[in-house]
N, C-alpha and C. Protein backbone atom coordinates (compact mmCIF):
# COMPACT_ATOMS: atom_id res chain seq x y z
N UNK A 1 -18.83 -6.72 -3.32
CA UNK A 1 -17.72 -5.93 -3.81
C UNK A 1 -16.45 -6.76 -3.68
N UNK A 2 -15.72 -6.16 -4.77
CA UNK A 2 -14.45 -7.30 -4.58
C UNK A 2 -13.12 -6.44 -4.57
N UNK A 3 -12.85 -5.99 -3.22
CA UNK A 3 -11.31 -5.00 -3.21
C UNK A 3 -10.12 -5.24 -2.80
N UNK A 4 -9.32 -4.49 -3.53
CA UNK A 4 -8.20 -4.87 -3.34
C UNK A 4 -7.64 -3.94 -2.59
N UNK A 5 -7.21 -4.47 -1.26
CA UNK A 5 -6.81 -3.55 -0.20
C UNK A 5 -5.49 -3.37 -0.17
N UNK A 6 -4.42 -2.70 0.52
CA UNK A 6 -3.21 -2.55 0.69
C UNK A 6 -2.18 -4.41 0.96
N UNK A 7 -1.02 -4.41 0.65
CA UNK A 7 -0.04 -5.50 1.00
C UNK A 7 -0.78 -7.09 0.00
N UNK A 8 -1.20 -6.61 -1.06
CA UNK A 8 -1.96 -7.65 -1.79
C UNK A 8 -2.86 -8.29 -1.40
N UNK A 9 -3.82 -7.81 -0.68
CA UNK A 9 -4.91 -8.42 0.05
C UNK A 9 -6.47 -8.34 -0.77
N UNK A 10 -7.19 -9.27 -0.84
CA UNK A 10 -8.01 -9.19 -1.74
C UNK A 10 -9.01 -9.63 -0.39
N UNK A 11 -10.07 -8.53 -0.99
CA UNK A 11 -11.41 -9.40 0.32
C UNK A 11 -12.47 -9.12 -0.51
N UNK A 12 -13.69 -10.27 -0.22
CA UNK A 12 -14.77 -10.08 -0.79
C UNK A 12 -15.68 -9.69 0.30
N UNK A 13 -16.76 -8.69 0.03
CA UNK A 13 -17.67 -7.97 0.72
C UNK A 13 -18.88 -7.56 -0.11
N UNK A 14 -19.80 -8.31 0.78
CA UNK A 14 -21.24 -8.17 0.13
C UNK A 14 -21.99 -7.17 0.89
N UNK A 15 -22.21 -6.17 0.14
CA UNK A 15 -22.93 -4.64 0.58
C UNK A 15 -22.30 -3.49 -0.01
N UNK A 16 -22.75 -2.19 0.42
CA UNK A 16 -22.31 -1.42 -0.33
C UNK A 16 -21.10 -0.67 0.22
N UNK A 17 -20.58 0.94 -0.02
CA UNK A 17 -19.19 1.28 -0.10
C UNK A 17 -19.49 1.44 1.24
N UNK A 18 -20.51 2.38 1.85
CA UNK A 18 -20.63 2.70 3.11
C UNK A 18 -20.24 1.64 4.32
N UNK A 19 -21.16 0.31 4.09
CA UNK A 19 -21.14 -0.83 4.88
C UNK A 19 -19.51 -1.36 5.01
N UNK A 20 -19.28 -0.92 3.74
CA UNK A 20 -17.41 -1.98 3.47
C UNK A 20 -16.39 -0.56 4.25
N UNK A 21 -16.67 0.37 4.28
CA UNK A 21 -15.94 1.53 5.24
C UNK A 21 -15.91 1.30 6.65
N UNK A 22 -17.31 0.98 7.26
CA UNK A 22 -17.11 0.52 8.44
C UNK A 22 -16.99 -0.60 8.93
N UNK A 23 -17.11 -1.73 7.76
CA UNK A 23 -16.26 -3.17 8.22
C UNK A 23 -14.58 -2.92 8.54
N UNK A 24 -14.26 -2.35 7.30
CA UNK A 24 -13.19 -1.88 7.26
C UNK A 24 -12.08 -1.21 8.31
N UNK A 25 -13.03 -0.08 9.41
CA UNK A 25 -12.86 0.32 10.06
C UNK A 25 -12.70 -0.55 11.33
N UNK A 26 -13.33 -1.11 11.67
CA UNK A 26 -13.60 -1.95 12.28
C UNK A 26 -12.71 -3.34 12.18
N UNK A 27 -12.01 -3.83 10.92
CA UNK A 27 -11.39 -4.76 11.30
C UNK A 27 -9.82 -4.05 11.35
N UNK A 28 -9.57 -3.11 10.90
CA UNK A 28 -7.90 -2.33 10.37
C UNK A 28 -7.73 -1.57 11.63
N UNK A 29 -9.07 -0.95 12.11
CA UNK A 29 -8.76 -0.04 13.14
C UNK A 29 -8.97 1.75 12.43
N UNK A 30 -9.07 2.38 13.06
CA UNK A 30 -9.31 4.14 12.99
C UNK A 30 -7.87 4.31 11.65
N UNK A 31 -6.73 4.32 12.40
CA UNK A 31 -5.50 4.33 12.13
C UNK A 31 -5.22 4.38 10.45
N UNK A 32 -5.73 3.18 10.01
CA UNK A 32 -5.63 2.93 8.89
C UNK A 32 -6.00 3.92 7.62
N UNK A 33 -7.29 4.64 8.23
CA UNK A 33 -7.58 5.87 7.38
C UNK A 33 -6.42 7.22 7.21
N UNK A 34 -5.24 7.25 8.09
CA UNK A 34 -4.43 8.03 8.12
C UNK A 34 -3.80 8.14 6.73
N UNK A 35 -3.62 9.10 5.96
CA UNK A 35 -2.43 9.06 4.73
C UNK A 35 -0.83 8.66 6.00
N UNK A 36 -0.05 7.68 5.12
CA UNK A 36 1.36 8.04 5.33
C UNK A 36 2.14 7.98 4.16
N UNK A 37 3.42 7.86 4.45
CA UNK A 37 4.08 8.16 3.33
C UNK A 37 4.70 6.73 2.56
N UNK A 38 4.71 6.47 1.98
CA UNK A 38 5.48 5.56 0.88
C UNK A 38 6.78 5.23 0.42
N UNK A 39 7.23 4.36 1.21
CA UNK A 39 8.98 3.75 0.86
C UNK A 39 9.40 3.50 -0.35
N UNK A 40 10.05 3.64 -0.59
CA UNK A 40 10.56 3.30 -2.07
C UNK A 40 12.21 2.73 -1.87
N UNK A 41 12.39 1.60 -2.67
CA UNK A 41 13.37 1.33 -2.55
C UNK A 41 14.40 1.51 -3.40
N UNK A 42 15.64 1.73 -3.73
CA UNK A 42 16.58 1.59 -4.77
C UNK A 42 16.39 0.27 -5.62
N UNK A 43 16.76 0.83 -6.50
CA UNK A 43 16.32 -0.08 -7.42
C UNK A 43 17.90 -0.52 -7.96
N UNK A 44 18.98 0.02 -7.81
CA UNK A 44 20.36 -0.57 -7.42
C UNK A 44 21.00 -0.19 -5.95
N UNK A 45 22.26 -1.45 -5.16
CA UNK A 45 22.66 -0.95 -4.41
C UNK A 45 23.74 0.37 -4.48
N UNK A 46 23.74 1.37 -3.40
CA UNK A 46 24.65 2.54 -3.80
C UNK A 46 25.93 2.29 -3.72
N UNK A 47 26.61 2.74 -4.38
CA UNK A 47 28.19 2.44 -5.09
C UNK A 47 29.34 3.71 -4.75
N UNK A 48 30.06 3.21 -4.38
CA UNK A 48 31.21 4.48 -4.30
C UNK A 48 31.25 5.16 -5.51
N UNK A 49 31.44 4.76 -6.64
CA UNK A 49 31.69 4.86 -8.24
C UNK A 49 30.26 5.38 -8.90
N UNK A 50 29.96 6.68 -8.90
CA UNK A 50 29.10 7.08 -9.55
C UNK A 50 28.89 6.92 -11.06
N UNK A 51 29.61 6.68 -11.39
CA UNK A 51 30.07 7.22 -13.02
C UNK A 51 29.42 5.53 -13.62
N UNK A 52 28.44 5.72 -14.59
CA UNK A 52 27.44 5.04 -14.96
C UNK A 52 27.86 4.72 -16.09
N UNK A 53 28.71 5.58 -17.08
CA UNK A 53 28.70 5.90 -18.38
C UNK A 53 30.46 4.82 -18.29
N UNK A 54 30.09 3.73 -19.75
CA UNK A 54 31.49 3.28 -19.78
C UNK A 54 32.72 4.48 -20.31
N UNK A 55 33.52 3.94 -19.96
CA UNK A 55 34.93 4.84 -20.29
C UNK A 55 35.21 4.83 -21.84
């Protein structure tokens, strides 16, 4: 199997989904199965001057 895991990480794993869950487990830790939440960044810095639209 060839997956692509979180932070651009690519690993190759020969066996099936079950086997690659508990490699998985096993090298990331328990933890990793947790949902969290997702940062997002601005995509401009914030500005005193809201006003977007020219004059």
């Amino acid at each position: 199997m060839l997956v692509f895991e979180g932070d651009s990480k690519v690993v190759w794993f020969e066996g099936n989904y079950s086997e690659y869950e508990a490699d998985r487990k096993a090298r990331l830790g328990a933890a990793v199965d947790q949902p969290h939440r997702i940062k997002y960044r601005h995509l401009t810095p914030p500005t005193a001057n809201h006003n977007y639209l020219p004059n």
